[in-house]
N, C-alpha and C. Protein backbone atom coordinates (compact mmCIF):
# COMPACT_ATOMS: atom_id res chain seq x y z
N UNK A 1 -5.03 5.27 8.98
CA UNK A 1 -4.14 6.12 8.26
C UNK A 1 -2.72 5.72 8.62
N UNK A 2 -1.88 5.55 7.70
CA UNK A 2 -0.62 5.37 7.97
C UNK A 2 0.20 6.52 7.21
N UNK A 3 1.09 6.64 8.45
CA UNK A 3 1.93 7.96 8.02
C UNK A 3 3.85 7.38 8.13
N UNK A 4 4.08 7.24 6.87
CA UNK A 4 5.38 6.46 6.73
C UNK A 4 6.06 5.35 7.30
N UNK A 5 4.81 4.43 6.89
CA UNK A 5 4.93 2.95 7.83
C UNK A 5 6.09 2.37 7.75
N UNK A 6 6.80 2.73 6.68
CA UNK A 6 8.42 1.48 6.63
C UNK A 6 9.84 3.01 7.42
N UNK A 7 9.43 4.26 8.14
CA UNK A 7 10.43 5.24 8.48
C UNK A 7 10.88 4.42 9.29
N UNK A 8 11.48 5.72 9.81
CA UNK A 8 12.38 5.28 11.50
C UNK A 8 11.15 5.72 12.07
N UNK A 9 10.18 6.45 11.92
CA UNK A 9 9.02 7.12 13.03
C UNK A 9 8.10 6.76 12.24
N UNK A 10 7.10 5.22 12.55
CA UNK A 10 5.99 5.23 11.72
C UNK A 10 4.76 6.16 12.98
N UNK A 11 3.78 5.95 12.14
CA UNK A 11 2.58 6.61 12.69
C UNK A 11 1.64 6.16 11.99
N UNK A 12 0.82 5.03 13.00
CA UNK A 12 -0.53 4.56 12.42
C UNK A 12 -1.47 5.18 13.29
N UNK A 13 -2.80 5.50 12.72
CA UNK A 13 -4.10 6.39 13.11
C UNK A 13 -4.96 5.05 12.86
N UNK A 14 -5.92 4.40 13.91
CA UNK A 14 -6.78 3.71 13.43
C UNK A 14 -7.87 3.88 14.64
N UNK A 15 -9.04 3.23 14.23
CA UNK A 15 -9.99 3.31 14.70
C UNK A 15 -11.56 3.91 13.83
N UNK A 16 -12.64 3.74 15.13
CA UNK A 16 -13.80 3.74 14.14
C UNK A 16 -14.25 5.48 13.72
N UNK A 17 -13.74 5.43 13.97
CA UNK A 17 -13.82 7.74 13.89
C UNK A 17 -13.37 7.70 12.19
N UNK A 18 -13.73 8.95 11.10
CA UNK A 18 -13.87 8.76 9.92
C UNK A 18 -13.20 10.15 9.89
N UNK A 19 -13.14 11.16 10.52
CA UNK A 19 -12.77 12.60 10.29
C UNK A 19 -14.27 13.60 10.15
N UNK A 20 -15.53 12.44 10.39
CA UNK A 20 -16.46 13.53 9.85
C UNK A 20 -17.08 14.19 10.97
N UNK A 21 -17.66 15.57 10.45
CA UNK A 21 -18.91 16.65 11.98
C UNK A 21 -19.09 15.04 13.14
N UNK A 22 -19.92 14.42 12.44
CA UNK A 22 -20.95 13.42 13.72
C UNK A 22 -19.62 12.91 14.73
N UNK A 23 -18.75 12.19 13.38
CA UNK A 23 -17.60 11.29 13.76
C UNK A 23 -16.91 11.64 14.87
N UNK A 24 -16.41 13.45 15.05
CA UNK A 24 -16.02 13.70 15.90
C UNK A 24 -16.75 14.45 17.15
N UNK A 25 -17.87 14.93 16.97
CA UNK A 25 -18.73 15.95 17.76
C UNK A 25 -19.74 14.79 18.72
N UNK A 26 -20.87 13.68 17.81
CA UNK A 26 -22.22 13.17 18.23
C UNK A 26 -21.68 11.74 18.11
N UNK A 27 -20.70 11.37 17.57
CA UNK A 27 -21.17 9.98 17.34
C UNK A 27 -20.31 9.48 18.52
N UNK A 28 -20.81 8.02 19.10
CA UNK A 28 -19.40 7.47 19.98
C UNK A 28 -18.35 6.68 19.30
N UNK A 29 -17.26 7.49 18.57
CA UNK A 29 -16.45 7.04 17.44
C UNK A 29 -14.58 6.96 18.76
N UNK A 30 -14.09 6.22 18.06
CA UNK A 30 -13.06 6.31 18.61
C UNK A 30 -11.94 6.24 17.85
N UNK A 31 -10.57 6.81 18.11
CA UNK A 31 -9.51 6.87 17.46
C UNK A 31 -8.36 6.52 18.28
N UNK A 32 -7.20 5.88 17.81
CA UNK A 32 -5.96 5.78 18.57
C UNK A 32 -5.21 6.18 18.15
N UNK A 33 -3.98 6.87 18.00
CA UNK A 33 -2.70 7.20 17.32
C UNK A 33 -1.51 6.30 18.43
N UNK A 34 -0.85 5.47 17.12
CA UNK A 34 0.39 4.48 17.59
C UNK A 34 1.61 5.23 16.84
N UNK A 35 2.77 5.58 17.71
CA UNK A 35 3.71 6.01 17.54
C UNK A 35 4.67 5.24 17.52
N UNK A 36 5.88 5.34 16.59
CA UNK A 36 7.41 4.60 16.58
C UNK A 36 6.95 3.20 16.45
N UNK A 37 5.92 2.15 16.14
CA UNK A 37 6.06 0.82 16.94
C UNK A 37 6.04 0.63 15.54
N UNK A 38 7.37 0.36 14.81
CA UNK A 38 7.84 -0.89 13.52
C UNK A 38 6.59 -1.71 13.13
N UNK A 39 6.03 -2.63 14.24
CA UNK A 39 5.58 -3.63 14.20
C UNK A 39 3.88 -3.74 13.84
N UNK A 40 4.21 -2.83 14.92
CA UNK A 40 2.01 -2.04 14.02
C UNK A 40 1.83 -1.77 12.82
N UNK A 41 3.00 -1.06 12.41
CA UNK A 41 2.70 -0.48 11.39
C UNK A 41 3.05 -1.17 10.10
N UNK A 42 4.26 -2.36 10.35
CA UNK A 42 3.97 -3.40 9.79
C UNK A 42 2.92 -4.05 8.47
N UNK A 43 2.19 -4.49 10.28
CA UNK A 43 1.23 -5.24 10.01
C UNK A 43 -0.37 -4.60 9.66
N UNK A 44 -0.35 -3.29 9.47
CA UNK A 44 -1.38 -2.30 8.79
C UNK A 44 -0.84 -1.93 7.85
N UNK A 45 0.47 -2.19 7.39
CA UNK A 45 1.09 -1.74 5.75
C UNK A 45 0.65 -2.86 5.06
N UNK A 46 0.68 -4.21 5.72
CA UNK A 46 0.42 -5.20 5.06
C UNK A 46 -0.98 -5.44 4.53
N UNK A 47 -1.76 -5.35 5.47
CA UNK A 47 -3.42 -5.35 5.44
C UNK A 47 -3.62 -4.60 4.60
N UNK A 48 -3.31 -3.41 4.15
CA UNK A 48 -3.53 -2.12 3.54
C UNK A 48 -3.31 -2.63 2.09
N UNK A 49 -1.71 -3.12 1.77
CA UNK A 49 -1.65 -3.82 0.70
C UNK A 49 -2.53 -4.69 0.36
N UNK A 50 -2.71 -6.05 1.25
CA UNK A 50 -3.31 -6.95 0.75
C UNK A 50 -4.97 -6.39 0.28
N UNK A 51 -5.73 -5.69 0.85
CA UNK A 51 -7.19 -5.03 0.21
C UNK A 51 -6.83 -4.17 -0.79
N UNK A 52 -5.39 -3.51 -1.21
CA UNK A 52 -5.93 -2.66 -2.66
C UNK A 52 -5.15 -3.59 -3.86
N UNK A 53 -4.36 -4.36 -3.38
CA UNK A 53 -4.32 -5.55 -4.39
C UNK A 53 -5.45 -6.00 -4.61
N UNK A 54 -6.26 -6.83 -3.74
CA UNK A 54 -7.65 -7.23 -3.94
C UNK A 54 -8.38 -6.27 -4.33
N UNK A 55 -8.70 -4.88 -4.52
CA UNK A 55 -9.97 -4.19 -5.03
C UNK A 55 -9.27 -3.84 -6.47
N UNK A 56 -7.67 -3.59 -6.10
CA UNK A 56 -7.07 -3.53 -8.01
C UNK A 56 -7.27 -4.19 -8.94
N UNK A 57 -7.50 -5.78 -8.25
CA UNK A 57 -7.64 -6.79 -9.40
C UNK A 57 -9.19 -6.37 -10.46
N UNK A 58 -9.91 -6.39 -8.93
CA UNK A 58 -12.04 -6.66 -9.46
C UNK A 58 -11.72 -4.89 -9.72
N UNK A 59 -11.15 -4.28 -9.98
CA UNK A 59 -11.52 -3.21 -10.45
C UNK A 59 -11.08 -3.38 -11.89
N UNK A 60 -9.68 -3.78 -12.25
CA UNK A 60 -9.08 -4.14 -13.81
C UNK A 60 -9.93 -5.15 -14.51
N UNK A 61 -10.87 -5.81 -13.67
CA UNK A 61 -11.56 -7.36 -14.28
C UNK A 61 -12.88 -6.19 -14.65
N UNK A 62 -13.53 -5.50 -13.82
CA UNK A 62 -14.63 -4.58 -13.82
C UNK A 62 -14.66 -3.70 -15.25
N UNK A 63 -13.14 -2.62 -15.49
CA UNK A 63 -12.96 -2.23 -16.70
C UNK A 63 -12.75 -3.21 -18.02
N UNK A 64 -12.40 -4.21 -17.77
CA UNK A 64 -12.80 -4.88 -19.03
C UNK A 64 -13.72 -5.41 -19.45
N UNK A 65 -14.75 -5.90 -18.73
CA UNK A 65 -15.97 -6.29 -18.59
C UNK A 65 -16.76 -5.00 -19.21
N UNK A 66 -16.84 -3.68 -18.52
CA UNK A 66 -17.62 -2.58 -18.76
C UNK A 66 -16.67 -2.04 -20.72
N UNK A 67 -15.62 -2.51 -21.08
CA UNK A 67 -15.70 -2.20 -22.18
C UNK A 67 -15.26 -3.14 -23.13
N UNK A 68 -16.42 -4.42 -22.71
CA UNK A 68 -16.62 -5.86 -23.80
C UNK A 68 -15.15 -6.30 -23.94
N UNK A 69 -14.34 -6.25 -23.11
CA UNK A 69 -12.79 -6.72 -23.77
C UNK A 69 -12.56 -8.04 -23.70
N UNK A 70 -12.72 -8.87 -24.35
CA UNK A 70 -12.83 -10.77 -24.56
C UNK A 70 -11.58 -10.73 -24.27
N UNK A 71 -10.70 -9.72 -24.72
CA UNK A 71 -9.13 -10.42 -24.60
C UNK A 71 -8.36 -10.07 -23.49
N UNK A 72 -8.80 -9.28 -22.43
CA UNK A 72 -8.26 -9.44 -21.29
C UNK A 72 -8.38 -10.69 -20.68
N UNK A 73 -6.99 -11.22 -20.09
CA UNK A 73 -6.97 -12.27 -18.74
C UNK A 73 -5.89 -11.86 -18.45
N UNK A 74 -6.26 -12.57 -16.80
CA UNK A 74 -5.30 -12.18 -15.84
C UNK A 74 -4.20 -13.20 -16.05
N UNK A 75 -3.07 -12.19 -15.96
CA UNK A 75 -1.53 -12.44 -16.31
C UNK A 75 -1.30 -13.38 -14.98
N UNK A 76 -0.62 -15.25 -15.32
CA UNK A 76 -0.27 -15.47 -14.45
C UNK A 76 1.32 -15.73 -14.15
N UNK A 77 1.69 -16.42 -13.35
CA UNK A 77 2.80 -16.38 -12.95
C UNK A 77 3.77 -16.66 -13.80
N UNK A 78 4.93 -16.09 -14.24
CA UNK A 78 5.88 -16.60 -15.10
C UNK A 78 6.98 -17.22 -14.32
N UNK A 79 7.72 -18.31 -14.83
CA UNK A 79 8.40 -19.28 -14.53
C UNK A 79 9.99 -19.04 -15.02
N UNK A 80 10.42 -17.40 -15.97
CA UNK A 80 11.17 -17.35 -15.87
C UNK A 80 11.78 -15.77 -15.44
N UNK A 81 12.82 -15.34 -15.49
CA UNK A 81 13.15 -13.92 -15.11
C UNK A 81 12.53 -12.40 -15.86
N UNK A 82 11.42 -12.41 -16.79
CA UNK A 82 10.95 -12.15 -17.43
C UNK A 82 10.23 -11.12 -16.76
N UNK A 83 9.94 -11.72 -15.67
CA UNK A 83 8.62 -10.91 -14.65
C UNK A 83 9.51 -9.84 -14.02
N UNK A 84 10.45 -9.95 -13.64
CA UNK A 84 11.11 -8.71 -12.78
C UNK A 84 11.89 -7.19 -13.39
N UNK A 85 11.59 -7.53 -14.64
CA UNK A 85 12.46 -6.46 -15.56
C UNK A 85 12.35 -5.15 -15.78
N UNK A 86 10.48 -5.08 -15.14
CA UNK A 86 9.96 -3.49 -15.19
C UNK A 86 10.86 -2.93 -13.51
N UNK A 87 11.18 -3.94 -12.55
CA UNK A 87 11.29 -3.53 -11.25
C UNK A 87 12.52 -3.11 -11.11
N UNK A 88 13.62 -2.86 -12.18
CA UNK A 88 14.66 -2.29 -12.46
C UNK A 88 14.54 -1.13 -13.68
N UNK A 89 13.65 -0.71 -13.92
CA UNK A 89 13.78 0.02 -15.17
C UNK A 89 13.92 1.72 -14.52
N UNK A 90 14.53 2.31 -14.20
CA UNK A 90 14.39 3.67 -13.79
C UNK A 90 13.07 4.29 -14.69
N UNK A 91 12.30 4.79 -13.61
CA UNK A 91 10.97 5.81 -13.56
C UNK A 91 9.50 5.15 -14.02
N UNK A 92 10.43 3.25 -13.61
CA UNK A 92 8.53 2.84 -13.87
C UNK A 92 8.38 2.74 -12.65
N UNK A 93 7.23 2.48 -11.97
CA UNK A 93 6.22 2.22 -11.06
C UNK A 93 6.61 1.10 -10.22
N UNK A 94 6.71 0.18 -11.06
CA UNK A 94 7.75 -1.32 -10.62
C UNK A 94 8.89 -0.64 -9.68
N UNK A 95 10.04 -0.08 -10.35
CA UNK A 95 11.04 0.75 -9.98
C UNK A 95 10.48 1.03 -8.88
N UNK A 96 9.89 2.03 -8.30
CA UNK A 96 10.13 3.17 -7.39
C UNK A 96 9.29 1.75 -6.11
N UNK A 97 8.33 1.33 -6.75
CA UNK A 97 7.84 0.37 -5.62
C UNK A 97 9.10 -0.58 -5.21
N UNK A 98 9.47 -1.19 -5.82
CA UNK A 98 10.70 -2.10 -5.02
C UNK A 98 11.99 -0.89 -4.32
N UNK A 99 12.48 0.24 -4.60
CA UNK A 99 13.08 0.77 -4.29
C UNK A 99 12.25 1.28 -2.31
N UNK A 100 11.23 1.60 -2.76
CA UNK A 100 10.60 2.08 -1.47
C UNK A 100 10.56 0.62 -0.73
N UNK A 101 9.85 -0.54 -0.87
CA UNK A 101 9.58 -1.62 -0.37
C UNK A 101 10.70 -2.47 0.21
N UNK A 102 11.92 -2.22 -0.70
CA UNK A 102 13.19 -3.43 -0.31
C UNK A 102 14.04 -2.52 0.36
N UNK A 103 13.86 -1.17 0.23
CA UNK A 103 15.06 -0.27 0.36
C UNK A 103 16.08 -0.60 -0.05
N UNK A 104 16.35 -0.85 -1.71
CA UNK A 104 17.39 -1.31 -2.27
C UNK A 104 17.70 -0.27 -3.45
């Protein structure tokens, strides 16, 4: 769990403990809580990203598949300024992600 990984006070929760009855009562589960350390939390913002990028993709490839769509493909890289235009648009998604991400 990460609790405002890019603040001045991050707070990462990790470990094999889940929140559940066994998890915390029967099972031998363990948990750590890391305070203030930039650098942990970092590098669990990153990990975090990089797996729901990866399950976003096979999940968008999954919905088109499950509704016959021949004409989906994955959008690749564009070569000119074209690509960055939603990441300035006030109240898209693009927007608020680069605003949170660059702090710009």
């Amino acid at each position: 769990m990460l609790v405002d990984p890019l603040g001045a006070e991050p707070i990462v929760i990790t470990g094999s403990a889940n929140f559940s009855e066994p998890s915390t009562s029967s099972n031998h589960e363990n948990m750590i809580l890391i305070r203030n350390d930039a650098r942990v939390a970092d590098i669990y913002l990153g990990e975090f990203m990089r797996l729901h990028m990866h399950y976003a993709f096979r999940e968008a490839v999954k919905i088109a598949a499950d509704n016959h769509d021949t004409s989906w493909r994955p959008q690749h890289l564009k070569d000119t300024e074209v690509w960055q235009k939603d990441y300035f648009k006030p109240n898209h998604l693009r927007f608020f992600r680069r605003k949170y991400f660059a702090r710009t």
